[in-house]
C-alpha atoms as a PDB file:
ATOM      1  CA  UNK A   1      34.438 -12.146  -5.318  1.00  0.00           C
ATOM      2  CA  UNK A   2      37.472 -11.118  -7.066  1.00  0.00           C
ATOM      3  CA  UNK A   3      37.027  -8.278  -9.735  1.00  0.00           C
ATOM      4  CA  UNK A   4      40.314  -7.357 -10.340  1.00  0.00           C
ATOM      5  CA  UNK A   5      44.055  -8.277  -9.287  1.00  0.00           C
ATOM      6  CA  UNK A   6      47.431  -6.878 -10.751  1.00  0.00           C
ATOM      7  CA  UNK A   7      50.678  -7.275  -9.151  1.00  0.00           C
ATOM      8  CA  UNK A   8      50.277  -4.398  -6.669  1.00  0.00           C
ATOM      9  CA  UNK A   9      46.712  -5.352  -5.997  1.00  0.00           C
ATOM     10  CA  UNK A  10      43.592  -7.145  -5.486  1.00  0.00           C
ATOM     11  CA  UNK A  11      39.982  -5.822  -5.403  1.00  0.00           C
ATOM     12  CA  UNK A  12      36.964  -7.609  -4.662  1.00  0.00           C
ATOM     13  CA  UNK A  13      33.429  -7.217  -3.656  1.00  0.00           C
ATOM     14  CA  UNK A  14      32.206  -8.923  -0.179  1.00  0.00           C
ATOM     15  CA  UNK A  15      28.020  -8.703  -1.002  1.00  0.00           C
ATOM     16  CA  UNK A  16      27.548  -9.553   3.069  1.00  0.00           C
ATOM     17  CA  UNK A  17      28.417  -5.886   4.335  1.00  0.00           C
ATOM     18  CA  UNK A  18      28.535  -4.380   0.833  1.00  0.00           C
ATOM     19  CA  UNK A  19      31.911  -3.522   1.027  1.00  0.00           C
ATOM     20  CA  UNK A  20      34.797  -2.903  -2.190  1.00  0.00           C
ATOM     21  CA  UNK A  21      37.775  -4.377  -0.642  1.00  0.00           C
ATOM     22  CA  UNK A  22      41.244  -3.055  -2.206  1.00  0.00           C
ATOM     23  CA  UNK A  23      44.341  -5.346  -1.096  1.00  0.00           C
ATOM     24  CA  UNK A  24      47.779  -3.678  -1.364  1.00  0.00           C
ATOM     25  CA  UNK A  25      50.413  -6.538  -2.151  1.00  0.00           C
ATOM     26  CA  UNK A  26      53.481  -6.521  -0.742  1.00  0.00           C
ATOM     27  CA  UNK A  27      56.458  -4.688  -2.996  1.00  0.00           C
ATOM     28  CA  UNK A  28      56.576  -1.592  -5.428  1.00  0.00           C
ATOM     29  CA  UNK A  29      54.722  -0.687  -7.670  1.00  0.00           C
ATOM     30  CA  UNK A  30      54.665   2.049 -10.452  1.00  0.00           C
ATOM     31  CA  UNK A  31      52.389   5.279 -10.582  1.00  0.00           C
ATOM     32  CA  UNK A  32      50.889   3.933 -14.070  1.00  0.00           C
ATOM     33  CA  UNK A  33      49.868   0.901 -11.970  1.00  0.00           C
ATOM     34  CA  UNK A  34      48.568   2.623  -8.732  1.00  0.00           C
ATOM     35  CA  UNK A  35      46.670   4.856 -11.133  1.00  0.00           C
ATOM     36  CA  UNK A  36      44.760   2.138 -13.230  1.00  0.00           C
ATOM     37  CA  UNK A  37      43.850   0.681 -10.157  1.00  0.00           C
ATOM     38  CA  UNK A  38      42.347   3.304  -8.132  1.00  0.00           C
ATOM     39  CA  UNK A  39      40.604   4.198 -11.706  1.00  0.00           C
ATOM     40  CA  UNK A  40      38.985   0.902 -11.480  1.00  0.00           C
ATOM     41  CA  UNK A  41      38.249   0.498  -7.939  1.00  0.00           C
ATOM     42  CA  UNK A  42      36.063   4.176  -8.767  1.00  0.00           C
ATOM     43  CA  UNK A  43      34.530   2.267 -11.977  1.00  0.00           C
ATOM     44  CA  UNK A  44      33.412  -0.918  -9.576  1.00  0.00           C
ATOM     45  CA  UNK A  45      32.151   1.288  -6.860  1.00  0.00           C
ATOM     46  CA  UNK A  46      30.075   3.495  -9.611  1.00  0.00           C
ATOM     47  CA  UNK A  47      28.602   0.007 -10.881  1.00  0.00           C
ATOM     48  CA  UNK A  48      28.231  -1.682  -7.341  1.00  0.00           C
ATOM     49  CA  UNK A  49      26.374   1.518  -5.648  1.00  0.00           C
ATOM     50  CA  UNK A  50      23.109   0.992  -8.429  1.00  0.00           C
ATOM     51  CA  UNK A  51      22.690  -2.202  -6.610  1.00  0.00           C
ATOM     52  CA  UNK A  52      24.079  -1.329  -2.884  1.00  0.00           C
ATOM     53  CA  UNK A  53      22.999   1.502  -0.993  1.00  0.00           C
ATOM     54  CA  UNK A  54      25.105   1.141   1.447  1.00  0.00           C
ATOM     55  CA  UNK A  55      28.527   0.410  -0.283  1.00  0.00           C
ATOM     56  CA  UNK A  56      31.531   1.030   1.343  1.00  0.00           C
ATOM     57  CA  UNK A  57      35.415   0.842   0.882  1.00  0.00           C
ATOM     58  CA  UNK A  58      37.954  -1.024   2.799  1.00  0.00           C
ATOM     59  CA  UNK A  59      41.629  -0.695   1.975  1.00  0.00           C
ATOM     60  CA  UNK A  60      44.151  -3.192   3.324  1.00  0.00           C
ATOM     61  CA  UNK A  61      47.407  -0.887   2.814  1.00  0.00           C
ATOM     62  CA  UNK A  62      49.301  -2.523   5.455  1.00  0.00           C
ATOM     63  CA  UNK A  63      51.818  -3.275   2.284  1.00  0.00           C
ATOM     64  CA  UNK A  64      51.830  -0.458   0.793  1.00  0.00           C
ATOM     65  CA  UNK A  65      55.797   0.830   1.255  1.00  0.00           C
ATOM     66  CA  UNK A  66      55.266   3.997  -0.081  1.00  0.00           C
ATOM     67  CA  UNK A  67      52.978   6.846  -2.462  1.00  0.00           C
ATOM     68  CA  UNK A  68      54.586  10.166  -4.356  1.00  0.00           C
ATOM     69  CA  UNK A  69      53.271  13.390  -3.551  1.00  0.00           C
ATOM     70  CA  UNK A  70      52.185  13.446  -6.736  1.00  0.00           C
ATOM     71  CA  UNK A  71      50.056  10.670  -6.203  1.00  0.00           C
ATOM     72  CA  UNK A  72      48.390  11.836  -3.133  1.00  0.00           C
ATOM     73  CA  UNK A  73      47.431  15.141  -5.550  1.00  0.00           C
ATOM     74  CA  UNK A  74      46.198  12.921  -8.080  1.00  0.00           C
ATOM     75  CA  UNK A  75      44.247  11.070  -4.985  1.00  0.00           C
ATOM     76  CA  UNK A  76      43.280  14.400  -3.819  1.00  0.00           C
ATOM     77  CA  UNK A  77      42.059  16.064  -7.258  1.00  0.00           C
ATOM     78  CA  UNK A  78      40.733  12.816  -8.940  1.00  0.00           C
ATOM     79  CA  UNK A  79      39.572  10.066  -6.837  1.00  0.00           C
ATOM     80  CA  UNK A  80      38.464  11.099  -3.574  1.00  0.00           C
ATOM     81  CA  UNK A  81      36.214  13.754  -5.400  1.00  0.00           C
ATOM     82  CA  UNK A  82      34.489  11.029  -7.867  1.00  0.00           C
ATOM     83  CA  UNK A  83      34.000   8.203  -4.751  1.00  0.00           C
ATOM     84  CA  UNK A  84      32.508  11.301  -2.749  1.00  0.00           C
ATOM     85  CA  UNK A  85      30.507  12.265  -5.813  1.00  0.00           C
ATOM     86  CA  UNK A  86      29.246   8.274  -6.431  1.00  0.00           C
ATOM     87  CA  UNK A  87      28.097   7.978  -2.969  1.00  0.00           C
ATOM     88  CA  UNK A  88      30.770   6.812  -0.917  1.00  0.00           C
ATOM     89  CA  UNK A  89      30.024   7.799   3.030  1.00  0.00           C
ATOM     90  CA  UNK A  90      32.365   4.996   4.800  1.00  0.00           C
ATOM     91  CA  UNK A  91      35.936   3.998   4.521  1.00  0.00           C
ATOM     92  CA  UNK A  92      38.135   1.699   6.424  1.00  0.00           C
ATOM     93  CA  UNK A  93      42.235   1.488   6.534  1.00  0.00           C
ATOM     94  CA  UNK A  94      44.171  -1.626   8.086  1.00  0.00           C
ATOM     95  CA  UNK A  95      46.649   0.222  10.479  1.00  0.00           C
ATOM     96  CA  UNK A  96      50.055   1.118   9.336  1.00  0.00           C
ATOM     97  CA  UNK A  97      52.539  -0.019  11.129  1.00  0.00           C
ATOM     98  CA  UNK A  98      55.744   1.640   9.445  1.00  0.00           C
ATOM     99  CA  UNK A  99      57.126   4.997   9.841  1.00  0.00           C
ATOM    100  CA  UNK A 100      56.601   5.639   5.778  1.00  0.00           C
ATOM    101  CA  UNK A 101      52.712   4.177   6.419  1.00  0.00           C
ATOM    102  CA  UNK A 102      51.725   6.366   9.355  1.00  0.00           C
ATOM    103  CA  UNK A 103      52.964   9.316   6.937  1.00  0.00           C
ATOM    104  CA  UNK A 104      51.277   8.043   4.136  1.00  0.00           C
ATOM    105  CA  UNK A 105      47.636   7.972   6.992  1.00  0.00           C
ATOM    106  CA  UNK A 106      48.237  10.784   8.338  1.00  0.00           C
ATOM    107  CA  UNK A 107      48.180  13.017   4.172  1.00  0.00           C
ATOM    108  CA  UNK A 108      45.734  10.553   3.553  1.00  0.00           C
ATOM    109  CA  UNK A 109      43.341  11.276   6.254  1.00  0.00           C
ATOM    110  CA  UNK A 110      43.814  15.204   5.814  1.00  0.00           C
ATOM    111  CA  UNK A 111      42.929  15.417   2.301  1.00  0.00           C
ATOM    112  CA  UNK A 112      39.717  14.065   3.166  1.00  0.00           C
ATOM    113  CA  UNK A 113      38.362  16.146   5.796  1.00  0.00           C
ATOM    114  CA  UNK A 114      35.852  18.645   4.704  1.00  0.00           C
ATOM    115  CA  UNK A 115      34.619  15.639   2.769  1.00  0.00           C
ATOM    116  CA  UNK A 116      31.250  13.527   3.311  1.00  0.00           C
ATOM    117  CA  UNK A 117      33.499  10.097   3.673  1.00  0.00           C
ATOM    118  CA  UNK A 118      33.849   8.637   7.475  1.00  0.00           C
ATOM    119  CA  UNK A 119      37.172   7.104   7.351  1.00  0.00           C
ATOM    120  CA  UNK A 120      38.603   5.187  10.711  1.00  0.00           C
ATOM    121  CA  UNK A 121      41.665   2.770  10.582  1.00  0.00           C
ATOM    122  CA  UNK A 122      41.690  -0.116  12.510  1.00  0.00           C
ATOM    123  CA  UNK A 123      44.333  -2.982  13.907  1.00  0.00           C
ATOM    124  CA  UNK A 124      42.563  -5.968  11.997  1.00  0.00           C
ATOM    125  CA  UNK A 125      40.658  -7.129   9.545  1.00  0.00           C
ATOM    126  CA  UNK A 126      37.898  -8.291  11.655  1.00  0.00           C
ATOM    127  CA  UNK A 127      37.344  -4.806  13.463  1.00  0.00           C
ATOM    128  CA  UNK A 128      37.226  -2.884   9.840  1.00  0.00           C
ATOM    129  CA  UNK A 129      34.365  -5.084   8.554  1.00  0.00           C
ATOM    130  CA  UNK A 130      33.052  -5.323  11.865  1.00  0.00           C
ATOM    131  CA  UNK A 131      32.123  -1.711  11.949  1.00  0.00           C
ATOM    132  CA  UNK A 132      31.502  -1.219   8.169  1.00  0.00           C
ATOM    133  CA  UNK A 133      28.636  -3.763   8.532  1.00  0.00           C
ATOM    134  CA  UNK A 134      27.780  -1.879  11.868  1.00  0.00           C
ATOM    135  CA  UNK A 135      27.335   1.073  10.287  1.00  0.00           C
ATOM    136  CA  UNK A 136      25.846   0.416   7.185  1.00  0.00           C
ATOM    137  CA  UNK A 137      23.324  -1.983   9.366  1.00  0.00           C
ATOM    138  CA  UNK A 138      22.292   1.225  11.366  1.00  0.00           C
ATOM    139  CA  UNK A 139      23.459   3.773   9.628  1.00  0.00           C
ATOM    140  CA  UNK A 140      25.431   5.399  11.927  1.00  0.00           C
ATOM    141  CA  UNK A 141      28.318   7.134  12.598  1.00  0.00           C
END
């Protein structure tokens, strides 16, 4: 179920793992944008987790061609802090496969350790919601 889609993005909701599933479009996009976005993927995932225990995050950034350093602050200082605070535990990334993405990972995955959020990347699709049902199923790591 779609809940929101811009031109840099699409979010939706799949109820069978419970997963929030942000889709990075191909192209740029502008800080404003990136910023309204990520504000409302936090909104969803506040309203989802009163109804799903278990709610996770998937992220599909496989587009994504590239994010500021101030942006990764602004990821650091404002969003990862309010998803940890509303519950999220589990996150999946679609593999990067450019030089810019694997940068992008690599700040990305630093700025969350020392947080309560599991975060793995994976090759496809399938594997990412593979283990985010897995794990949400069993409730391990």
């Amino acid at each position: 179920m779609i809940l929101y889609e811009s031109d840099s993005a699409i979010l939706s909701f799949d109820s069978s793992i419970p997963c929030l599933e942000l889709i990075i479009k191909p192209g740029l996009r502008n800080s404003k944008e990136f910023k309204k976005t990520h504000k409302i993927v936090i909104e969803k995932f506040i309203e989802l987790k009163k109804h799903h225990a278990n709610l996770c995050f998937f992220i599909d950034g496989r587009d994504l061609y590239e994010i500021t350093k101030r942006e990764i602050e602004w990821l650091e200082k404002n969003f990862f802090p309010r998803l940890e605070n509303a519950g999220l535990t589990k996150k999946a990334f679609l593999f990067f496969d450019s030089e810019a993405g694997k940068s992008v990972l690599a700040t990305y995955k630093a700025k969350l350790d020392g947080t309560k959020i599991i975060f793995k990347e994976f090759k496809s699709f399938q594997q990412a919601k593979t283990w985010l049902r897995e794990t949400g199923k069993n409730n391990i790591k």
